[in-house]
C-alpha atoms as a PDB file:
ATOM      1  CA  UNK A   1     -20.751 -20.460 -10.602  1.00  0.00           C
ATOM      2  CA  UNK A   2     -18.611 -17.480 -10.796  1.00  0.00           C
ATOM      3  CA  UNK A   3     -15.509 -19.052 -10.835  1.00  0.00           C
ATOM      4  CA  UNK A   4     -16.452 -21.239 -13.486  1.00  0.00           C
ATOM      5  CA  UNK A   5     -17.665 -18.803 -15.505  1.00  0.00           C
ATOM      6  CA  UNK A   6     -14.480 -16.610 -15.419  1.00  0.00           C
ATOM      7  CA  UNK A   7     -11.888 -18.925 -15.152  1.00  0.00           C
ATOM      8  CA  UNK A   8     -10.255 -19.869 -19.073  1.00  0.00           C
ATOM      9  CA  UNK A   9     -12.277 -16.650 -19.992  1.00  0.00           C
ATOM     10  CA  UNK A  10     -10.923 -13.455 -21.377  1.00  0.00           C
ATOM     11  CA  UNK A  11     -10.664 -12.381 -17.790  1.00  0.00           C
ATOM     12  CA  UNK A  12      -8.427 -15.221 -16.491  1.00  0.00           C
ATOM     13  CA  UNK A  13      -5.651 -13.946 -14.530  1.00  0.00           C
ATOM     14  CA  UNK A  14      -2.282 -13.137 -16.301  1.00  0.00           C
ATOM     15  CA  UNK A  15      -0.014 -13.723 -13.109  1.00  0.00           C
ATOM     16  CA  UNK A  16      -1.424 -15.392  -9.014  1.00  0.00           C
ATOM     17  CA  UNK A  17      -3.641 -13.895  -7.685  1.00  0.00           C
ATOM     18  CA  UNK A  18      -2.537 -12.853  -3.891  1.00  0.00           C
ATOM     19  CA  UNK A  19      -5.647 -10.617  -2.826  1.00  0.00           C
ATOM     20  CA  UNK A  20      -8.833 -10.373  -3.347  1.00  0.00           C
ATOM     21  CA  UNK A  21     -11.720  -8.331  -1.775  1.00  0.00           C
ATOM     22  CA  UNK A  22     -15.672  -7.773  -1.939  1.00  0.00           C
ATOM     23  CA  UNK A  23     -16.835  -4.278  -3.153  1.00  0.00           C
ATOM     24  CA  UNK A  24     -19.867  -2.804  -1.414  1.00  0.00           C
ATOM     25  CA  UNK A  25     -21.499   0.268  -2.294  1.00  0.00           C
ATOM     26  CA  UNK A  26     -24.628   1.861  -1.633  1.00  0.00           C
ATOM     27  CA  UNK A  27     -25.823   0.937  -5.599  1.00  0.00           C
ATOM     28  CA  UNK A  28     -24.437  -2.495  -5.993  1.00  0.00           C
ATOM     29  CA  UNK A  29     -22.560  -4.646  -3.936  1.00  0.00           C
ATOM     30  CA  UNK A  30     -21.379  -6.814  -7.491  1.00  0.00           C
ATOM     31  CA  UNK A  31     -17.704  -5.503  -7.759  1.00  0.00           C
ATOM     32  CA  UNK A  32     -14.959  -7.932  -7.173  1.00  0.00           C
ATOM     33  CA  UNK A  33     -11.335  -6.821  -6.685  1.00  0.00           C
ATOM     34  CA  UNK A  34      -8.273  -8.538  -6.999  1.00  0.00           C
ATOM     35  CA  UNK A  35      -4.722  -7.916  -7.189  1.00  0.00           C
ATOM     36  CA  UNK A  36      -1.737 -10.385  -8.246  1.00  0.00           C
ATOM     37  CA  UNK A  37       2.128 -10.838  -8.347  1.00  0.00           C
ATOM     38  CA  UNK A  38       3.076  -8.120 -10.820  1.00  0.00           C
ATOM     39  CA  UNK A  39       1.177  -5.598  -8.851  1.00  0.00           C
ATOM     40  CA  UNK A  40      -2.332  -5.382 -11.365  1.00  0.00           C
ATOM     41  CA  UNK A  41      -5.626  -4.176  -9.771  1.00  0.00           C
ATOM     42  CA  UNK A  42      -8.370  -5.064 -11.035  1.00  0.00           C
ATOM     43  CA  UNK A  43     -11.690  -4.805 -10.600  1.00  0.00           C
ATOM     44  CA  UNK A  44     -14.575  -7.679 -11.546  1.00  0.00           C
ATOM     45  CA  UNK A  45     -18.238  -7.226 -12.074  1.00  0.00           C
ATOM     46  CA  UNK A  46     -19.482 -11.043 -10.833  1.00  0.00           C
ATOM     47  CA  UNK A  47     -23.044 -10.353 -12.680  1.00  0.00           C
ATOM     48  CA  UNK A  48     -21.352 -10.376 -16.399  1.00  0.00           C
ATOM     49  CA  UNK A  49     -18.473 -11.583 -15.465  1.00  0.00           C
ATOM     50  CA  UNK A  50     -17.042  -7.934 -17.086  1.00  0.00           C
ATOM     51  CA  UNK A  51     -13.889  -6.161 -16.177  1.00  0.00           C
ATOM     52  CA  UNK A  52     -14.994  -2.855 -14.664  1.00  0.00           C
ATOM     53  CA  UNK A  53     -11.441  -1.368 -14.894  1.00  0.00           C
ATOM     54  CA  UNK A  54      -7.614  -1.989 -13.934  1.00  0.00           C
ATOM     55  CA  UNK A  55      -4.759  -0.342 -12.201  1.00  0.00           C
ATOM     56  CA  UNK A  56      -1.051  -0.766 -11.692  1.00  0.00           C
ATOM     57  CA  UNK A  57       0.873  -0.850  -8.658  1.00  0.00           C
ATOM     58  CA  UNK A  58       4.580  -0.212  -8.263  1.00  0.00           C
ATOM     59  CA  UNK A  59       5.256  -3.773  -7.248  1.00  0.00           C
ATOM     60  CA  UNK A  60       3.245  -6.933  -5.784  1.00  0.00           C
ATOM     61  CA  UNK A  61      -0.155  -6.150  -3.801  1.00  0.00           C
ATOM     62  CA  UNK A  62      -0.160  -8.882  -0.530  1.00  0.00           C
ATOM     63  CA  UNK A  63      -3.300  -7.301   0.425  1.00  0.00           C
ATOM     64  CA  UNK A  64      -6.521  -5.682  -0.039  1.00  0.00           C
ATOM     65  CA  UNK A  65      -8.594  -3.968   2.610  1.00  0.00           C
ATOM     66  CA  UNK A  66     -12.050  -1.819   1.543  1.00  0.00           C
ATOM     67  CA  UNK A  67     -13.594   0.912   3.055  1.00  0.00           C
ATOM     68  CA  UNK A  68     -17.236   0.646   5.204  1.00  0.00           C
ATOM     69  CA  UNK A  69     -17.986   2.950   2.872  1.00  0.00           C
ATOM     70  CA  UNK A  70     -16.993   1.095  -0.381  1.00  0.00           C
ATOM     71  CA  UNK A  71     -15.720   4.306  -1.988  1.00  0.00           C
ATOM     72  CA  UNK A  72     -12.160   3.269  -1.804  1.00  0.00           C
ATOM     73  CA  UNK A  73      -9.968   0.499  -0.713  1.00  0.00           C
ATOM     74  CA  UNK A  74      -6.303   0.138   0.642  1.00  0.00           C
ATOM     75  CA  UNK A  75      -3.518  -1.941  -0.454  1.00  0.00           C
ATOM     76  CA  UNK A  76      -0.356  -3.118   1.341  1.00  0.00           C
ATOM     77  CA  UNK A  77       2.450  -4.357  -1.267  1.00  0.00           C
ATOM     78  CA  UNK A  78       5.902  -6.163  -1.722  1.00  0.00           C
ATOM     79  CA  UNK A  79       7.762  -3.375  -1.043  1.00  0.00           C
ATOM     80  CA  UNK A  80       6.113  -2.067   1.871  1.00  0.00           C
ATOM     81  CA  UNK A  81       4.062   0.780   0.995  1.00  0.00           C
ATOM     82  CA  UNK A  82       0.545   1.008   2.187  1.00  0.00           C
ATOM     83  CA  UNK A  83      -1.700   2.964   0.088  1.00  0.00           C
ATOM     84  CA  UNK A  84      -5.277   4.305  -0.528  1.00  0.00           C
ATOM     85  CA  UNK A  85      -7.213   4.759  -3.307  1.00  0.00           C
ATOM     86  CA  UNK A  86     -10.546   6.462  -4.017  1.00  0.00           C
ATOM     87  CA  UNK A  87     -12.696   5.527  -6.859  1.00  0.00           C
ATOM     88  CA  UNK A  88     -14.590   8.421  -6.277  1.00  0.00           C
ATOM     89  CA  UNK A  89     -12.450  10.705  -7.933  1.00  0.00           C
ATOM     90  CA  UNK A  90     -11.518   7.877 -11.040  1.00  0.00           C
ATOM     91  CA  UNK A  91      -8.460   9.285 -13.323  1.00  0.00           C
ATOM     92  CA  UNK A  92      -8.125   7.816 -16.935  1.00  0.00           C
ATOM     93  CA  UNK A  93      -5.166   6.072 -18.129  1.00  0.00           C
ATOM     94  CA  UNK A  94      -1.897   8.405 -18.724  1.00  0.00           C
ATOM     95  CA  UNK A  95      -0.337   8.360 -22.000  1.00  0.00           C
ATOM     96  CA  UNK A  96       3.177   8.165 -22.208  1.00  0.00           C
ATOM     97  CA  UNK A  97       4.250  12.005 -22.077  1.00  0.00           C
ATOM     98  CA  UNK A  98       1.597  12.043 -19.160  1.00  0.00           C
ATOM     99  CA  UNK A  99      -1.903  13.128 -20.375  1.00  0.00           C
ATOM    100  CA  UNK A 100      -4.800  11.187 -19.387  1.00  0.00           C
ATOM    101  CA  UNK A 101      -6.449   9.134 -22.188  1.00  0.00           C
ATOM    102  CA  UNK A 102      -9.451  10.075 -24.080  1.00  0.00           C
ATOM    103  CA  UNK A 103     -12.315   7.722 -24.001  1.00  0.00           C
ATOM    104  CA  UNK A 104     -11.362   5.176 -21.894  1.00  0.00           C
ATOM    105  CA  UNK A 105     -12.232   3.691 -18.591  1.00  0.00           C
ATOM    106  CA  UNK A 106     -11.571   5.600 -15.586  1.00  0.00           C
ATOM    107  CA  UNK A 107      -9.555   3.934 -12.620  1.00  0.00           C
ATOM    108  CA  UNK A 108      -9.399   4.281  -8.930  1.00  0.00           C
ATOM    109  CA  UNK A 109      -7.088   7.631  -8.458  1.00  0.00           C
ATOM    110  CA  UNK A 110      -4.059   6.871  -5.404  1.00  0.00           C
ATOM    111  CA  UNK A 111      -4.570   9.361  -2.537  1.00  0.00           C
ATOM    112  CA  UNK A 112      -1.521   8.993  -0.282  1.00  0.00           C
ATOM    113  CA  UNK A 113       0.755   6.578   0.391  1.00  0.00           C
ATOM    114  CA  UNK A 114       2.867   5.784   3.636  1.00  0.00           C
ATOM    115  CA  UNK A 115       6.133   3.217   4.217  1.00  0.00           C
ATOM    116  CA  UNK A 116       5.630   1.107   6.773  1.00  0.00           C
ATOM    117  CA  UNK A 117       8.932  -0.057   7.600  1.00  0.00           C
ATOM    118  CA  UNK A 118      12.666   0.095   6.700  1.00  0.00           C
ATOM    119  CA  UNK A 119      13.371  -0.653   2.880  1.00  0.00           C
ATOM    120  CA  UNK A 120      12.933  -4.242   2.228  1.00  0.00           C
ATOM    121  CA  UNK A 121      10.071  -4.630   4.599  1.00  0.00           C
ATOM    122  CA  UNK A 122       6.995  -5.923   2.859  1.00  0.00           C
ATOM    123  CA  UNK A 123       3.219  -5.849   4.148  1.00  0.00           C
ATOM    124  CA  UNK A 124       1.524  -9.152   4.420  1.00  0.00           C
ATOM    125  CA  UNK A 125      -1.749  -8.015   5.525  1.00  0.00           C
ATOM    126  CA  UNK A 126      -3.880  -4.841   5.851  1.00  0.00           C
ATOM    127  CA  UNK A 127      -7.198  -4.509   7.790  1.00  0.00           C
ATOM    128  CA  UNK A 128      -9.227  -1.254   9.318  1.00  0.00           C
ATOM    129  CA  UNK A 129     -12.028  -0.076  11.167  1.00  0.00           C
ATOM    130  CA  UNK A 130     -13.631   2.973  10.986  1.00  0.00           C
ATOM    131  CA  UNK A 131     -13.453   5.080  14.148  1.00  0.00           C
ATOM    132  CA  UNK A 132     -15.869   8.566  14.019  1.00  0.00           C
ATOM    133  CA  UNK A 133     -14.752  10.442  11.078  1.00  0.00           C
ATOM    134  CA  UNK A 134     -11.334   8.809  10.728  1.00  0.00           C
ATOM    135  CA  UNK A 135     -10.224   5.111   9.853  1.00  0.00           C
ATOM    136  CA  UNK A 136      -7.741   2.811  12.433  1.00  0.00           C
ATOM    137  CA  UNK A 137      -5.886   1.222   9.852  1.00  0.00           C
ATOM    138  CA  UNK A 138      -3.705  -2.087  10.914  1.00  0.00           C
ATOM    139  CA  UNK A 139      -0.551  -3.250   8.798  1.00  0.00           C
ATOM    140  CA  UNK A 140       1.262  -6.735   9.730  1.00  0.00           C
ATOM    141  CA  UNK A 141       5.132  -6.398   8.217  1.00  0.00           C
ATOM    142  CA  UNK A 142       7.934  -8.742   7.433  1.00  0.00           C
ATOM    143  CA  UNK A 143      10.339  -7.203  10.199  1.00  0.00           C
ATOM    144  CA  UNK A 144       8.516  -8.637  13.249  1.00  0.00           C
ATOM    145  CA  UNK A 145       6.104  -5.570  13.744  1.00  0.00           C
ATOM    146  CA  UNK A 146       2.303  -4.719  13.586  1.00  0.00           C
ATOM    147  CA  UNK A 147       2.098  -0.978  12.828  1.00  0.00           C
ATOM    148  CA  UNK A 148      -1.207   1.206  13.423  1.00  0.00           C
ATOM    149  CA  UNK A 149      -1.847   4.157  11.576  1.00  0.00           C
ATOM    150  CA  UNK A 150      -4.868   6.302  11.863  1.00  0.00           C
ATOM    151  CA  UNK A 151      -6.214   7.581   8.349  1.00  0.00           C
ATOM    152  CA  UNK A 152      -8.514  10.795   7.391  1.00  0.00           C
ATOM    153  CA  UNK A 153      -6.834  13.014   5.239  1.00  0.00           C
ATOM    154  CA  UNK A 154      -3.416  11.256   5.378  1.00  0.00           C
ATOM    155  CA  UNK A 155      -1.669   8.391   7.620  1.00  0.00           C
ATOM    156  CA  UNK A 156      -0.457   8.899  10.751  1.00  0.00           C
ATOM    157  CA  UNK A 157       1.345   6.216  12.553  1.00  0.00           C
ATOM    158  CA  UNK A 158      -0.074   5.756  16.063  1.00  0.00           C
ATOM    159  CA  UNK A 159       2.169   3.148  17.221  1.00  0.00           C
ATOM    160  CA  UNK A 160       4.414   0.077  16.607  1.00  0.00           C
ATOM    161  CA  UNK A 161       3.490  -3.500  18.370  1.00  0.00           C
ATOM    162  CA  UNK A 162       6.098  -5.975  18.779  1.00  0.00           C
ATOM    163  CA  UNK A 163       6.258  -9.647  20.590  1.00  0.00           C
ATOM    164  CA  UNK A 164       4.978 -11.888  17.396  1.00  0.00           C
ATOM    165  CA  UNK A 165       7.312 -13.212  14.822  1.00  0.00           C
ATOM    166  CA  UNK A 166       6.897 -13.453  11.144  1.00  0.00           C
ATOM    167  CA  UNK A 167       9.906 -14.647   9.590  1.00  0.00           C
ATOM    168  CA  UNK A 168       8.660 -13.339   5.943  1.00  0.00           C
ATOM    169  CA  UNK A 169       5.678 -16.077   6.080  1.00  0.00           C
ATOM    170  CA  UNK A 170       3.467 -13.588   5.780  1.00  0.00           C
ATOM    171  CA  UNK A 171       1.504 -13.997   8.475  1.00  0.00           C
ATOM    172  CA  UNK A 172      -1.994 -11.925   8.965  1.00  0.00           C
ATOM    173  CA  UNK A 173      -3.964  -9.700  11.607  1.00  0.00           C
ATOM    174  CA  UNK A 174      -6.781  -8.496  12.255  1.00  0.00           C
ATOM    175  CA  UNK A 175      -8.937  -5.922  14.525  1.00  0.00           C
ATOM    176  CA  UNK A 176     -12.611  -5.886  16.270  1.00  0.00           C
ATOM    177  CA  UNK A 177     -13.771  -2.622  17.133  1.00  0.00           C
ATOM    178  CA  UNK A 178     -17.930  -3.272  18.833  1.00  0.00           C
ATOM    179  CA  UNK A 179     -19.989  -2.715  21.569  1.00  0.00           C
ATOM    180  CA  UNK A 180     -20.807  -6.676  21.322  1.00  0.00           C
ATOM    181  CA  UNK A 181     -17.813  -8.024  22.226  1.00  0.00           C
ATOM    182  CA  UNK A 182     -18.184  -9.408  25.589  1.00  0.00           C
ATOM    183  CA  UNK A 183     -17.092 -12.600  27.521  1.00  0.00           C
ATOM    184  CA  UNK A 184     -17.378 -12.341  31.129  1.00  0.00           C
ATOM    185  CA  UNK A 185     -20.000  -9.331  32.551  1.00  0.00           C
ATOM    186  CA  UNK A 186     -17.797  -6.263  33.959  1.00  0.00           C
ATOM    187  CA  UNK A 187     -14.478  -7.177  32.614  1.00  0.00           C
ATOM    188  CA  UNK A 188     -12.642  -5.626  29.772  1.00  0.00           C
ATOM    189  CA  UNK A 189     -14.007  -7.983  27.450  1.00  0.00           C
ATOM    190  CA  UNK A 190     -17.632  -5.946  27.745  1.00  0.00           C
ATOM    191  CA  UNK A 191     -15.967  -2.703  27.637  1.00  0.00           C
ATOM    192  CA  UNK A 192     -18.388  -0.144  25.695  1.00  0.00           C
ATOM    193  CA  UNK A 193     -16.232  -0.136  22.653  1.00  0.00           C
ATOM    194  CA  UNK A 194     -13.695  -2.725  22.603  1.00  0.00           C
ATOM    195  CA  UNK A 195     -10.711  -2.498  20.275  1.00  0.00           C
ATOM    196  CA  UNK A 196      -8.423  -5.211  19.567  1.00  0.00           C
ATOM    197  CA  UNK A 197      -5.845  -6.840  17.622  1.00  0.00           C
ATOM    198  CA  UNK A 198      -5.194  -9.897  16.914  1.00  0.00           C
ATOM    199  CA  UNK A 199      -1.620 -11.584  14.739  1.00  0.00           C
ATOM    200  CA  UNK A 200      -0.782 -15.030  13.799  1.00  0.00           C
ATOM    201  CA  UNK A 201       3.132 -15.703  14.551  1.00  0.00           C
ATOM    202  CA  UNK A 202       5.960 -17.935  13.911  1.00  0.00           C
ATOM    203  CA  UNK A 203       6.048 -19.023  17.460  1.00  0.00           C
ATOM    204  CA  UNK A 204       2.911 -21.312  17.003  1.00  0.00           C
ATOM    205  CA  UNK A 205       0.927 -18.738  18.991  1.00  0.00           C
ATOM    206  CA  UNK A 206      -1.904 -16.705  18.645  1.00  0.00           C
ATOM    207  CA  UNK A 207      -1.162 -12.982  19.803  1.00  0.00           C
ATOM    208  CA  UNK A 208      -3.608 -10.158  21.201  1.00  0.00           C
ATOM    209  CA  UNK A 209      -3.290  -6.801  21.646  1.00  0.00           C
ATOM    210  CA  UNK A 210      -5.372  -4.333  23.520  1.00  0.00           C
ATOM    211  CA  UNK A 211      -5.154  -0.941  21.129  1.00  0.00           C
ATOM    212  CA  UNK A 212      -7.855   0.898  23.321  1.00  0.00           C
ATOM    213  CA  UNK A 213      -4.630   0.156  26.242  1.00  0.00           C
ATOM    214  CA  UNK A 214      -1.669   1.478  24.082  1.00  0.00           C
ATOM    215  CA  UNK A 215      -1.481  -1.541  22.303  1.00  0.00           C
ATOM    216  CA  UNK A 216      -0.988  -3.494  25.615  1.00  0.00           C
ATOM    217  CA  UNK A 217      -0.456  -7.407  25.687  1.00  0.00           C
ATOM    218  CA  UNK A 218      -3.440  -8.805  26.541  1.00  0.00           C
ATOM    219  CA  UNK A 219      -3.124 -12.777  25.650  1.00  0.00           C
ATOM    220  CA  UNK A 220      -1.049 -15.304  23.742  1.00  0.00           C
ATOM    221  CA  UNK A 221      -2.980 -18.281  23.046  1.00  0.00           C
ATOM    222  CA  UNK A 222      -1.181 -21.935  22.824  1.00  0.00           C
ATOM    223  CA  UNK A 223      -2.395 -24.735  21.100  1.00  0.00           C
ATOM    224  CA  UNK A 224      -1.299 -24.829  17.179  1.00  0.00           C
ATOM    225  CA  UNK A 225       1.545 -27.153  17.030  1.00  0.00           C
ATOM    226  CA  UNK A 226       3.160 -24.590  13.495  1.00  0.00           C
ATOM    227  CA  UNK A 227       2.852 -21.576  12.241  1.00  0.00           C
ATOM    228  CA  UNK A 228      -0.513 -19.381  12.897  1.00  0.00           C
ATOM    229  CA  UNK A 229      -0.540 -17.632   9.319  1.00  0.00           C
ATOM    230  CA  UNK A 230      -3.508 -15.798  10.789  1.00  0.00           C
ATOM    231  CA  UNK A 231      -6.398 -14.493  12.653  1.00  0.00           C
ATOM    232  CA  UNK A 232      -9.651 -13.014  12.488  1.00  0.00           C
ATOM    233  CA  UNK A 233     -12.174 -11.624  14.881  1.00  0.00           C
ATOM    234  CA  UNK A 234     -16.372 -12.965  14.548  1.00  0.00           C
ATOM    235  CA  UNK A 235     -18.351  -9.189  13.542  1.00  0.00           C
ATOM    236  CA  UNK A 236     -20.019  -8.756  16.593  1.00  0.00           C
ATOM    237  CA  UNK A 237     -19.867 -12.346  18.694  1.00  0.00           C
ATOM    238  CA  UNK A 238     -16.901 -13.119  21.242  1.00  0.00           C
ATOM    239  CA  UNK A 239     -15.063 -15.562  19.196  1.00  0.00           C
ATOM    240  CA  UNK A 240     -11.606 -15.326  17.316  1.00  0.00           C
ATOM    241  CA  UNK A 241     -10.346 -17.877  14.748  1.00  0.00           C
ATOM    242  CA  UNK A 242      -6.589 -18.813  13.994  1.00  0.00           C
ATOM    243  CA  UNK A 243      -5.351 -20.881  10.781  1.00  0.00           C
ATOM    244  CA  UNK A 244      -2.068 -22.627  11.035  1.00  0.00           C
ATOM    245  CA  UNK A 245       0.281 -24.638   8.851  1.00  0.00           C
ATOM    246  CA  UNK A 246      -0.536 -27.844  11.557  1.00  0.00           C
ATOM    247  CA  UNK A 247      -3.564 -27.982   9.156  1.00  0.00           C
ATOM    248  CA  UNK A 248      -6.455 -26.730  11.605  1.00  0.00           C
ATOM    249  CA  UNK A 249      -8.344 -23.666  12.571  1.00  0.00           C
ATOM    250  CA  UNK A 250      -9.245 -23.065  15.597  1.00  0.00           C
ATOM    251  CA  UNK A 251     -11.966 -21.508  17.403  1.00  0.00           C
ATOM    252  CA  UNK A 252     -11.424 -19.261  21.265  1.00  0.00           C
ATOM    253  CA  UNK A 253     -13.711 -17.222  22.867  1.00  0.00           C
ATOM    254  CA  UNK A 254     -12.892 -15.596  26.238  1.00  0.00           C
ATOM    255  CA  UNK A 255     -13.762 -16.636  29.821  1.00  0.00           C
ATOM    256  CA  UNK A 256     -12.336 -14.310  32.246  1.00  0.00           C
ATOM    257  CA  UNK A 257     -10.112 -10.818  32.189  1.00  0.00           C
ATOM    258  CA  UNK A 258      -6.635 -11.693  29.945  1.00  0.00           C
ATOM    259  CA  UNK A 259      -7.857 -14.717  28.774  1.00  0.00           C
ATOM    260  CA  UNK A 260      -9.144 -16.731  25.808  1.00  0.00           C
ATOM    261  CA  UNK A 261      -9.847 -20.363  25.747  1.00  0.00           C
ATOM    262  CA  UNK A 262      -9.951 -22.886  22.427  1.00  0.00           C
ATOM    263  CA  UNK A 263     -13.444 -23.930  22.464  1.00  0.00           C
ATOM    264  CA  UNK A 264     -13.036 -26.810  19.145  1.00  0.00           C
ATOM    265  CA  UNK A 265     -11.237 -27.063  15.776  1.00  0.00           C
ATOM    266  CA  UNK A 266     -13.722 -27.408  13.098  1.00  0.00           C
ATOM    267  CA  UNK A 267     -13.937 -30.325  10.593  1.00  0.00           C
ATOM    268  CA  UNK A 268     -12.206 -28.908   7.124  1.00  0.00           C
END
């Protein structure tokens, strides 16, 4: 219903769309964000449909990735930059000599900013977790490498990952960080607080990493017959799904130490 509400409205997109998150805050959990080829944020509210407010990035956003929280997001972009912005500290438009605008809409204000990458690398996908006081922030780049950074008061890159390929298709990852994330009793895969990554690669695989190891190998799962553009990790039950270009996702939950096994490929 919201869709067909906004779309041909005065809200309908100027340029594709290439992210788009869910907003949730302790007062409303209505806010939409999106972000599109020429680098516009933008920010929904999917009660009106209204247009909360609007931002610029430098070039185009790949990716969004919000906070626990819901007091500020992250972006990764074209050009490689991952970013963070807080909407709790909104700055108006500036004018052209630099002043901000009087009596307009606030937007979200950028905090810091990090390249992840040699020029020319761009960031396909951007996903965290929050760790204590601090966030473990996981960026999937267009030279062959899964960067983590931690993030409190800046970024700090932890370490680089290597193994999966991306070829610029822009493939995706994602982390679990749970105490619920168990397979077989007393392995690795019940450890108190498990912490894992998982990529999509050009190689047809499905790759996992063990971050609470150093970012150790831990499996590479067979079975697409193209490209895995992506995975992502079930909240809190032992399961991991992959999407490929052979037209299926699949489903794999672990059954012993170092491995995963597909257990079905749902009906699209």
């Amino acid at each position: 219903q919201y869709q067909r509400r906004v779309h041909g409205g005065p809200f309908e997109a100027k340029a594709p769309l290439l992210a788009c998150a869910h907003l949730r805050q302790a007062t409303s959990d209505a806010t939409l964000l999106t972000a599109d080829l020429r680098g516009s944020l933008m920010a929904f509210d999917r009660r009106q449909p209204r247009q909360v407010w609007d931002a610029h990035n430098d070039d185009a956003v790949f990716s969004l990735s919000v906070g626990s929280s819901g007091t500020g997001f992250l972006t990764g972009d074209k050009s490689g930059f991952l970013k963070a912005w807080d909407m709790r500290q909104p700055a108006a438009p500036l004018t052209q000599e630099g002043v901000e605008e009087v009596g307009t809409e606030p937007r979200p204000r950028l905090m810091h900013t990090a390249r992840c990458g040699p020029p020319g690398t761009a960031i396909s996908s951007v996903h965290q977790v929050t760790l204590g006081d601090h966030r473990l922030v996981a960026t999937s780049c267009s030279d062959d490498c899964l960067r983590v950074h931690t993030y409190g008061t800046d970024f700090t890159l932890e370490r680089e990952l290597r193994g999966h390929t991306d070829r610029r298709f822009g493939v995706r990852a994602a982390m679990y960080c749970g105490k619920r994330y168990s397979g077989v009793q007393g392995t690795k895969w019940s450890v108190d607080e498990a912490l894992l990554l998982a990529t999509g690669s050009a190689d047809n695989l499905v790759h996992i990493y063990d971050l609470s190891q150093e970012g150790k190998s831990l499996a590479t799962l067979p079975g697409h017959t193209d490209i895995v553009y992506g995975a992502s990790f079930h909240p809190t039950e032992a399961m991991l799904a992959s999407f490929s270009a052979d037209g299926t996702v699949k489903l794999w939950t672990p059954t012993k130490p170092d491995t995963m096994s597909h257990c079905g490929t749902p009906n699209a």
